[in-house]
C-alpha atoms as a PDB file:
ATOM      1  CA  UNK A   1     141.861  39.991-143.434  1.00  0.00           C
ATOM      2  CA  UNK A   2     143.516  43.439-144.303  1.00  0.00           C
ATOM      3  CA  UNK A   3     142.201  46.921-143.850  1.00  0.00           C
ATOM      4  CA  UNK A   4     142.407  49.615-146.843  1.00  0.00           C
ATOM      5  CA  UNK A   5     140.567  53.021-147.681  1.00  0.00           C
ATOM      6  CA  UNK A   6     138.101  52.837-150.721  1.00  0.00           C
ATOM      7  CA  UNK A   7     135.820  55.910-151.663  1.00  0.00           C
ATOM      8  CA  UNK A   8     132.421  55.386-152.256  1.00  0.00           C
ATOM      9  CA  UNK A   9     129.534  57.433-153.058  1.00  0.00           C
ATOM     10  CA  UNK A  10     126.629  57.506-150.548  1.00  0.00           C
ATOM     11  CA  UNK A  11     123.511  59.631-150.302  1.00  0.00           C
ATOM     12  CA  UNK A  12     123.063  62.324-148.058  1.00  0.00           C
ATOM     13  CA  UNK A  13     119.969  63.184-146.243  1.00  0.00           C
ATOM     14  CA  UNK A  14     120.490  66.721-147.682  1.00  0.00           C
ATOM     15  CA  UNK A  15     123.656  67.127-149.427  1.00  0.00           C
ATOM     16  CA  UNK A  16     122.523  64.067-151.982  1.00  0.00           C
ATOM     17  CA  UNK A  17     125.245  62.423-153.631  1.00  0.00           C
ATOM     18  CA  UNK A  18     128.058  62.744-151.797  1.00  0.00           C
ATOM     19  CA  UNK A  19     131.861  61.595-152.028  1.00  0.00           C
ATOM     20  CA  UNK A  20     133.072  59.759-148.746  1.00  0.00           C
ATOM     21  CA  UNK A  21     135.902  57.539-148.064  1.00  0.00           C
ATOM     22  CA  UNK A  22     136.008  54.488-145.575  1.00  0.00           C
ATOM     23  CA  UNK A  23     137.896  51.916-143.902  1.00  0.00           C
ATOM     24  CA  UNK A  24     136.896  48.313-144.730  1.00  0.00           C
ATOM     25  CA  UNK A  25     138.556  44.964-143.777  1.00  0.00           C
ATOM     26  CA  UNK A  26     138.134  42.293-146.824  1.00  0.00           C
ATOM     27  CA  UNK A  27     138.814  39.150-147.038  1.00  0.00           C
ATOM     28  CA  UNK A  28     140.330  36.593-149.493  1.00  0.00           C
ATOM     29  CA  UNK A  29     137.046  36.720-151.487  1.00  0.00           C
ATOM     30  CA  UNK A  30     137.427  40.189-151.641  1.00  0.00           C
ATOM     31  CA  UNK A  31     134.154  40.733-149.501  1.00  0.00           C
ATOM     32  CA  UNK A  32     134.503  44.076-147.788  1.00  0.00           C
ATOM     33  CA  UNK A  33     133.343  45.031-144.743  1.00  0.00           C
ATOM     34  CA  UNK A  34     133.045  49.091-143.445  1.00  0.00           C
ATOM     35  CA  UNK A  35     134.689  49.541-140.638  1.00  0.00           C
ATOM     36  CA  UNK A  36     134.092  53.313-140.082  1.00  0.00           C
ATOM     37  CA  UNK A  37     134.608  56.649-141.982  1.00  0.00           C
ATOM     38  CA  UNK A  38     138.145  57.297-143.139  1.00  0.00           C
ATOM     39  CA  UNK A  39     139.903  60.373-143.025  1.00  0.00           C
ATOM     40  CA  UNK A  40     143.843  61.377-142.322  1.00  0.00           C
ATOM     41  CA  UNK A  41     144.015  60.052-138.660  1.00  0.00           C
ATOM     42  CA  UNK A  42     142.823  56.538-140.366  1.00  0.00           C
ATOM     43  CA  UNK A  43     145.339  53.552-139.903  1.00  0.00           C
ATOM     44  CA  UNK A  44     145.671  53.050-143.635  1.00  0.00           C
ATOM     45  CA  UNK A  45     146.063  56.103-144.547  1.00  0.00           C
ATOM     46  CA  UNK A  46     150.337  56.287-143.920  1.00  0.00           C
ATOM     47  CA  UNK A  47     149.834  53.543-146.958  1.00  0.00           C
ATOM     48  CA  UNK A  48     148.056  55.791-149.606  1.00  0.00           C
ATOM     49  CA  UNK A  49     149.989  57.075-152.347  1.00  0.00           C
ATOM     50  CA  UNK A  50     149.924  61.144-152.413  1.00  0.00           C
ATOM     51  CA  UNK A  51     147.344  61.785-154.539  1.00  0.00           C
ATOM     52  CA  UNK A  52     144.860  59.144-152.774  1.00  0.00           C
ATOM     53  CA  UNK A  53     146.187  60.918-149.412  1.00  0.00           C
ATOM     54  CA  UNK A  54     145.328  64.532-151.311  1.00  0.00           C
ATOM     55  CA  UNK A  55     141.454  62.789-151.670  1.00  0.00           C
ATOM     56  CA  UNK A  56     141.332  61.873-148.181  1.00  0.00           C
ATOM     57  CA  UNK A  57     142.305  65.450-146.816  1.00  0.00           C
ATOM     58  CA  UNK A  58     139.753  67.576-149.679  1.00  0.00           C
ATOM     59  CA  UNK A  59     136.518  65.152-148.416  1.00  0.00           C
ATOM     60  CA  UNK A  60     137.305  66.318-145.016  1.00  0.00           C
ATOM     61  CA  UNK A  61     136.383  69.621-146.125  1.00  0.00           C
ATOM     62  CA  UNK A  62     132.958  68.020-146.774  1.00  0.00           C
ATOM     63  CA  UNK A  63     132.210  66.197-143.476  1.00  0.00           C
ATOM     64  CA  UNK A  64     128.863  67.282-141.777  1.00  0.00           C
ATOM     65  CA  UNK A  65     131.197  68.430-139.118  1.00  0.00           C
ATOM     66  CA  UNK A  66     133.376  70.962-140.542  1.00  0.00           C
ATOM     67  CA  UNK A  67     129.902  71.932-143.177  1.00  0.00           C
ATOM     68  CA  UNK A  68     128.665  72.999-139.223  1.00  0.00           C
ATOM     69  CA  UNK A  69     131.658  74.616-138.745  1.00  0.00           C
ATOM     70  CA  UNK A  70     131.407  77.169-141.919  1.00  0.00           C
ATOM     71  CA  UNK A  71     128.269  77.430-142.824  1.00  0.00           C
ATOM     72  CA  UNK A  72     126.058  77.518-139.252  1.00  0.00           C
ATOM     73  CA  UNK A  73     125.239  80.882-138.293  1.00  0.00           C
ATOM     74  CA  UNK A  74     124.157  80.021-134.386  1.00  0.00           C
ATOM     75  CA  UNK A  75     127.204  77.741-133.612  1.00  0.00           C
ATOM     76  CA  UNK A  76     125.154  74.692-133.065  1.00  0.00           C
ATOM     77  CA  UNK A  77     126.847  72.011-130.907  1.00  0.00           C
ATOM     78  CA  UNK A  78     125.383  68.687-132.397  1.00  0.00           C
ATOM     79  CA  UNK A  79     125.299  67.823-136.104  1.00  0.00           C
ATOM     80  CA  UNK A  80     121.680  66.783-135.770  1.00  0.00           C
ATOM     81  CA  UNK A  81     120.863  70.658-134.807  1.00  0.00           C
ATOM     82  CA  UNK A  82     122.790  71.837-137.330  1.00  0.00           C
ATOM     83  CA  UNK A  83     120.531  69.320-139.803  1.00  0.00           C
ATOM     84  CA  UNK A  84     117.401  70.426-138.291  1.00  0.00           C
ATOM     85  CA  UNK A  85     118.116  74.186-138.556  1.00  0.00           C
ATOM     86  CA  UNK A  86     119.630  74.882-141.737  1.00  0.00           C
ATOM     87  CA  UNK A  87     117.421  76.329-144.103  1.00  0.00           C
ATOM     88  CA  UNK A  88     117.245  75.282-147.850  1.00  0.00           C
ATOM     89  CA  UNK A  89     118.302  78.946-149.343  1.00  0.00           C
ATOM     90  CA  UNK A  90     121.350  78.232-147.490  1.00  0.00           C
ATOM     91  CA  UNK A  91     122.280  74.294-149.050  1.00  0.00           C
ATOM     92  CA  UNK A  92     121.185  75.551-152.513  1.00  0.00           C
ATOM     93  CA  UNK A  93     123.500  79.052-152.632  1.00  0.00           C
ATOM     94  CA  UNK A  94     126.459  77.799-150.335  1.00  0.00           C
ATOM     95  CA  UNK A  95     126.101  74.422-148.721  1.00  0.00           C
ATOM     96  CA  UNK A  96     125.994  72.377-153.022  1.00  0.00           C
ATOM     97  CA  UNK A  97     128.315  74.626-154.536  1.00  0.00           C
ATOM     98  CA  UNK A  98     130.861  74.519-152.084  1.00  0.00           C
ATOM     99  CA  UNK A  99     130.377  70.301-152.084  1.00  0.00           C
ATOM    100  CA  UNK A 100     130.114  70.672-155.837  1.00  0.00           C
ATOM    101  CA  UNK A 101     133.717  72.138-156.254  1.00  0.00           C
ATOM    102  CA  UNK A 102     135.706  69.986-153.620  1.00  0.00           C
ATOM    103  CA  UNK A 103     133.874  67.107-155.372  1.00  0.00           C
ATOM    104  CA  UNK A 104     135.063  67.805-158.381  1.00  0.00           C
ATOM    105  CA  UNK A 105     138.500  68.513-157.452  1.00  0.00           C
ATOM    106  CA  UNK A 106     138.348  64.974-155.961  1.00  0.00           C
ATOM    107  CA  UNK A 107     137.420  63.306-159.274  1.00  0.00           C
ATOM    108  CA  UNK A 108     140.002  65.187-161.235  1.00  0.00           C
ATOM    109  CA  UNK A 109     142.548  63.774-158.958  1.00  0.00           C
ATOM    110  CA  UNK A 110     140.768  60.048-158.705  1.00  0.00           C
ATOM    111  CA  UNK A 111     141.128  59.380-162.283  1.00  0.00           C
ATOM    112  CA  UNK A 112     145.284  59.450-161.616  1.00  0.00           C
ATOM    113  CA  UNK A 113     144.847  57.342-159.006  1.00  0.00           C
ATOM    114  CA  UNK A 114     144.326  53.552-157.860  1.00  0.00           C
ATOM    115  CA  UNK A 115     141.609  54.661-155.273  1.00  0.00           C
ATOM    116  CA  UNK A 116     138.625  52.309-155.884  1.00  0.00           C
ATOM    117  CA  UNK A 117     135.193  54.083-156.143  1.00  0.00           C
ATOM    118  CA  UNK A 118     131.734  51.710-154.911  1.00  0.00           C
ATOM    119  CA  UNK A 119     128.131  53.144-154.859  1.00  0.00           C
ATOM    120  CA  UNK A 120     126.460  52.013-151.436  1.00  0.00           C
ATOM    121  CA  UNK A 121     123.444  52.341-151.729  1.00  0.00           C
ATOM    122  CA  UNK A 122     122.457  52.730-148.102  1.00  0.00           C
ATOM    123  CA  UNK A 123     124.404  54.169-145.081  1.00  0.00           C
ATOM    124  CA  UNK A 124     122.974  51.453-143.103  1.00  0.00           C
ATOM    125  CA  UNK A 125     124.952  49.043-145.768  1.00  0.00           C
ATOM    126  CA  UNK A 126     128.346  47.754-144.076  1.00  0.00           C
ATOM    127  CA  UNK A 127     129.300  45.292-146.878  1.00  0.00           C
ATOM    128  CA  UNK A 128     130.569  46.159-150.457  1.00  0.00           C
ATOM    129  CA  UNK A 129     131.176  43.574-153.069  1.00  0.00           C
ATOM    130  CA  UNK A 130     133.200  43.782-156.472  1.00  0.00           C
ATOM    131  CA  UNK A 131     129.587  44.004-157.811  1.00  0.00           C
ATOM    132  CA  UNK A 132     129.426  48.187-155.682  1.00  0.00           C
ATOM    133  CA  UNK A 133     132.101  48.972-157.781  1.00  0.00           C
ATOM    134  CA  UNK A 134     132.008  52.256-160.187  1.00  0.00           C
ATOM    135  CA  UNK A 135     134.361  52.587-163.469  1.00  0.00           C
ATOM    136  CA  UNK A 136     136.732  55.280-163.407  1.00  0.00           C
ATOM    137  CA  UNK A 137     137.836  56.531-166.495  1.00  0.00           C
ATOM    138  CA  UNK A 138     141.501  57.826-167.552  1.00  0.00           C
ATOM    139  CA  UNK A 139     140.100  60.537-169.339  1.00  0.00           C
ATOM    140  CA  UNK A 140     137.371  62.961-169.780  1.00  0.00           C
ATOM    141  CA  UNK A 141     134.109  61.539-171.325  1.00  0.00           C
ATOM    142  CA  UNK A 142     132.763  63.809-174.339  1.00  0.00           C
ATOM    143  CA  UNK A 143     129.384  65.194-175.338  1.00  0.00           C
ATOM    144  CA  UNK A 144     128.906  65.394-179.305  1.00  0.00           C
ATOM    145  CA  UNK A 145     125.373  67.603-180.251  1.00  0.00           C
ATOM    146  CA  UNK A 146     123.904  66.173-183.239  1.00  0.00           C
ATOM    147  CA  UNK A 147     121.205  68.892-185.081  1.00  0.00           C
ATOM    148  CA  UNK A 148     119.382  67.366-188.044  1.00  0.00           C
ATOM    149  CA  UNK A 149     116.529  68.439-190.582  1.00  0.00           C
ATOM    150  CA  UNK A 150     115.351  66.241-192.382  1.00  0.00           C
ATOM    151  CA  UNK A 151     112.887  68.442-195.002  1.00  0.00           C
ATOM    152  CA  UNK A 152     111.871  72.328-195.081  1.00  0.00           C
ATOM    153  CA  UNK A 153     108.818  71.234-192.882  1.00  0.00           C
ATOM    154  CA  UNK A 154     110.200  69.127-190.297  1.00  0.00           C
ATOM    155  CA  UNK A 155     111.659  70.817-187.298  1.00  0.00           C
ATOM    156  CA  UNK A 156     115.057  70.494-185.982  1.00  0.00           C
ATOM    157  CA  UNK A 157     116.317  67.263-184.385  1.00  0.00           C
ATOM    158  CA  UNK A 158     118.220  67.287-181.141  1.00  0.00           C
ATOM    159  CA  UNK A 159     120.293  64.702-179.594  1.00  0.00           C
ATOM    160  CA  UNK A 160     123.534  64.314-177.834  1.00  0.00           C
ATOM    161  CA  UNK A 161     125.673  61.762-177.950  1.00  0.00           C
ATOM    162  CA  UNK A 162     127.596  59.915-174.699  1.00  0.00           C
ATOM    163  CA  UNK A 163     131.238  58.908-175.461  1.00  0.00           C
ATOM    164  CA  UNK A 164     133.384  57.454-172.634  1.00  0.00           C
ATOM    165  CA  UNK A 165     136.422  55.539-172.804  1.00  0.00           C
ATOM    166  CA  UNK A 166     136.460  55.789-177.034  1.00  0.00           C
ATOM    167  CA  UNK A 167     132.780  53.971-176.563  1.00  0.00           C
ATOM    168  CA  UNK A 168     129.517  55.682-177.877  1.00  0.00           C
ATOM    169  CA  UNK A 169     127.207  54.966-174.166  1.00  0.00           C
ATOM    170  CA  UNK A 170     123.942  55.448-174.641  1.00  0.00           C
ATOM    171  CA  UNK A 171     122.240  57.369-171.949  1.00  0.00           C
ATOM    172  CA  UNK A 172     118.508  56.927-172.731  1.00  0.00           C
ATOM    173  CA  UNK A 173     116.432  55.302-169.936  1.00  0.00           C
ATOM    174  CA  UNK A 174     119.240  54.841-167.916  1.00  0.00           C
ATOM    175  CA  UNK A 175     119.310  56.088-164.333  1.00  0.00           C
ATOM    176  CA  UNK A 176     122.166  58.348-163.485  1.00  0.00           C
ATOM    177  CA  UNK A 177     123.835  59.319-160.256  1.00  0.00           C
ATOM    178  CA  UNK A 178     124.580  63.119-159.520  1.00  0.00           C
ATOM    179  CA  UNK A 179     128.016  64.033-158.111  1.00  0.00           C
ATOM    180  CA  UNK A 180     128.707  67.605-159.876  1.00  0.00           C
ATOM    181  CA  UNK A 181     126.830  69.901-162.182  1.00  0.00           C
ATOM    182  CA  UNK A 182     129.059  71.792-163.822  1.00  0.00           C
ATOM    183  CA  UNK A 183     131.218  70.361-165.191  1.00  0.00           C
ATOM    184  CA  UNK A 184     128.954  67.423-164.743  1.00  0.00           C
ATOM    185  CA  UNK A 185     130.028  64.510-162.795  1.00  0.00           C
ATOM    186  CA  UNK A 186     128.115  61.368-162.823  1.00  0.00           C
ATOM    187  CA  UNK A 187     127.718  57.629-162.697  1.00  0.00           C
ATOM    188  CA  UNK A 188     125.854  55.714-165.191  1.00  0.00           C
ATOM    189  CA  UNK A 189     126.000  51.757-165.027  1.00  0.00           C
ATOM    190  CA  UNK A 190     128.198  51.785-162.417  1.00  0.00           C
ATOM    191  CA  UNK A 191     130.387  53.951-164.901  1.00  0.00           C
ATOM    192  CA  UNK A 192     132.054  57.263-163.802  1.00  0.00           C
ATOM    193  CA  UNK A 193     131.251  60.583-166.851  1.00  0.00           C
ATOM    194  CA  UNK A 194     133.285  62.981-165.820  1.00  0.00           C
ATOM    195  CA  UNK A 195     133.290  65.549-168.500  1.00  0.00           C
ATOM    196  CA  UNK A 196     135.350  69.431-168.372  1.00  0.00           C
ATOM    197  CA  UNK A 197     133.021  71.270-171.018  1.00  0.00           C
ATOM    198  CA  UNK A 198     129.227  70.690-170.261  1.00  0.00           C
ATOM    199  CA  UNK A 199     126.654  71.570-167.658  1.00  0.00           C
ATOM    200  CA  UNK A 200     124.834  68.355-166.820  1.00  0.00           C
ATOM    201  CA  UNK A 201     121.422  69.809-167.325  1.00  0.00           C
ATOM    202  CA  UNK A 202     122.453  69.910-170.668  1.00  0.00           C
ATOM    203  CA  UNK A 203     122.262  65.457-170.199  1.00  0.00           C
ATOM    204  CA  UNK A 204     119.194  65.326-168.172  1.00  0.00           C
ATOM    205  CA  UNK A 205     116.956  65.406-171.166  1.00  0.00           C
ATOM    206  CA  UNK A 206     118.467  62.431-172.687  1.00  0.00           C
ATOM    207  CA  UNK A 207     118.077  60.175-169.858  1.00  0.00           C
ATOM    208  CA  UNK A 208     113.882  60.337-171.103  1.00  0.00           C
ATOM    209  CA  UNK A 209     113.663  61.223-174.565  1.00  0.00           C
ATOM    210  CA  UNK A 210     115.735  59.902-177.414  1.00  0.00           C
ATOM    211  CA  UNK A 211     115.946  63.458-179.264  1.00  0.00           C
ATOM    212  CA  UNK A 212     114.091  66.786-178.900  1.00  0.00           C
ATOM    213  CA  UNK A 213     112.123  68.595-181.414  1.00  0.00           C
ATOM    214  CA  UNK A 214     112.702  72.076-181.862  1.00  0.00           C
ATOM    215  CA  UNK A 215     109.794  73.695-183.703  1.00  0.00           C
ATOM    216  CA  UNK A 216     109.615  75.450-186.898  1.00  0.00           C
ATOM    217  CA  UNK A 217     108.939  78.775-185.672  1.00  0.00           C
ATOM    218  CA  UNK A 218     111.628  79.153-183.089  1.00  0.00           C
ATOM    219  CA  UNK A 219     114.159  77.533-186.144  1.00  0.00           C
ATOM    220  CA  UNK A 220     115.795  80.640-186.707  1.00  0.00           C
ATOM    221  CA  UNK A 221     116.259  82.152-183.625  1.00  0.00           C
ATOM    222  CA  UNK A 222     117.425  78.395-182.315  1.00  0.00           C
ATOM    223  CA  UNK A 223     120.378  78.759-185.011  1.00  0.00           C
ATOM    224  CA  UNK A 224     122.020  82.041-184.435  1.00  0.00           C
ATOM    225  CA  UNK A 225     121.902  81.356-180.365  1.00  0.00           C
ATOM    226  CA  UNK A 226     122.311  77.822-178.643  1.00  0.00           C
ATOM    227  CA  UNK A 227     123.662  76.404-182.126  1.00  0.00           C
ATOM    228  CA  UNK A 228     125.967  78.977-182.414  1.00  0.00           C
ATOM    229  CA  UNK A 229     127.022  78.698-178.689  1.00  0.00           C
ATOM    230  CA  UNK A 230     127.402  74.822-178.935  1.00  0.00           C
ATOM    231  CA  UNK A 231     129.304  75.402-182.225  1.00  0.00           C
ATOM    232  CA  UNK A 232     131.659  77.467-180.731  1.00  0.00           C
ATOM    233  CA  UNK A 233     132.362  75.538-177.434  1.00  0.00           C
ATOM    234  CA  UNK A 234     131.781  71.641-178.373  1.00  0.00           C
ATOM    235  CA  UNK A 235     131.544  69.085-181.051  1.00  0.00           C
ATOM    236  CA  UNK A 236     128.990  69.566-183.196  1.00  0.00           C
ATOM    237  CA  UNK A 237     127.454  67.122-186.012  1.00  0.00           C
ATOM    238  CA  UNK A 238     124.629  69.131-188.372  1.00  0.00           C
ATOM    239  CA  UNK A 239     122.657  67.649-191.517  1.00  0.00           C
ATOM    240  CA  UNK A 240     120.072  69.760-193.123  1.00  0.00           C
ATOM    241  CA  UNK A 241     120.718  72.897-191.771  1.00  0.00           C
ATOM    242  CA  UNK A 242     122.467  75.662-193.164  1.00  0.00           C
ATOM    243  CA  UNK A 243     125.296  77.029-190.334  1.00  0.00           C
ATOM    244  CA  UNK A 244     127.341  78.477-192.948  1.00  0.00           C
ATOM    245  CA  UNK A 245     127.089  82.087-191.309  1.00  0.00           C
ATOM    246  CA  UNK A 246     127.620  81.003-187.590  1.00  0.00           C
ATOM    247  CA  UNK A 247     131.062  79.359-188.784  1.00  0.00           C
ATOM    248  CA  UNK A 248     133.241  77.859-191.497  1.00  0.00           C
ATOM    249  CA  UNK A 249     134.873  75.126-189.301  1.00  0.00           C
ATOM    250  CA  UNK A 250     132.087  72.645-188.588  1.00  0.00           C
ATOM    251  CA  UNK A 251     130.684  70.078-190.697  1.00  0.00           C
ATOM    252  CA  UNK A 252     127.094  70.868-192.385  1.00  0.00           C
END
């Protein structure tokens, strides 16, 4: 048996998705059982390499202790009363933002690193298996925006396309786990997006619907404002539209 630190993603009663390391002891089948939450006072943590140590230290800043600590007006002296008191104006302005930007400081850094990421499902689940674990990519993944018309009385087509690791992944129907909005951060089977460029609700769509259909009417104004916006800040694929006047550099 040996012990190591492994960061897995676990769901929050109120937080959601959060990032959280832990000690487990595996065996020679490589069966791992949790031991307890890990942090810098953990005995494998004098065996990290700097950057997994760096990980460790930020998701400190995100334990339900030290959210008590910053964020709890009245002081409360038990993390349940903290839980039970904190109103939702406060998670949604302060409490997701603040986990939002340590998060994805942590994933910046976990790409460099050998740190293994697992999904556990449950907090009440003490085993992970090689089967838990989550993809991490060296790189960014990329969103390309695909706008298409096919005749003068069709409306436009809208789709995005998913690539990760130089592999076109297709998002539609999948299920997706939220980790950071923007950029967005998430994992879809058991693979880690991390993308530097895009707001993840601009992805939600395309987890139900193929492609949207802009209509007619709003054609026009659709063009000159989140064409234009998306032609200026991302990779952008058009056929049957005229873009001419928004810019010379993209393909038409």
């Amino acid at each position: 048996m040996t012990e190591k630190i492994v960061l897995t993603i676990t769901k929050h009663p109120l937080w959601g998705y959060i990032l959280q390391p832990v000690l487990v002891e595996e065996n020679e089948y490589g069966k791992m059982a949790i031991l307890e939450y890990a942090d810098s006072q953990s005995s494998s943590f004098h065996l990290l390499d700097d950057l997994s140590k760096e990980i460790i230290l930020l998701s400190e800043k995100m334990s339900d202790i030290t959210l008590m600590e910053c964020f709890s007006k009245e002081k409360e002296r038990t993390i349940a009363a903290f839980h039970k008191k904190i109103k939702q104006e406060t998670i949604e302005i302060s409490i997701l933002p603040y986990i939002e930007d340590i998060q994805s400081r942590i994933l910046t850094i976990l790409k460099k690193t050998e740190l293994p990421l697992y999904f556990r499902e449950n907090v009440k689940i003490r085993n992970l298996y090689e089967t838990n674990q989550v993809v991490v990519p060296n790189d960014y993944s990329k969103a390309i925006f695909n706008f298409k018309k096919e005749d003068k009385d069709s409306g436009i087509q809208y789709s995005i396309h998913v690539i990760w690791q130089d592999e076109e992944l297709d998002i539609f129907s999948q299920t997706y786990i939220p980790l950071c909005s923007k950029p967005a951060a998430l994992v879809v089977n058991k693979r880690l997006l991390l993308f530097n460029d895009i707001d993840i609700k601009k992805l939600i769509p395309f987890f139900s619907r193929k492609e949207i259909e802009i209509p007619i009417s709003y054609e026009n104004t659709y063009i000159k404002t989140f064409i234009k916006n998306c032609m200026e800040n991302h990779e952008v694929i058009t056929k049957g539209i005229d873009v001419s006047e928004i810019t010379p550099h993209q393909k038409a």
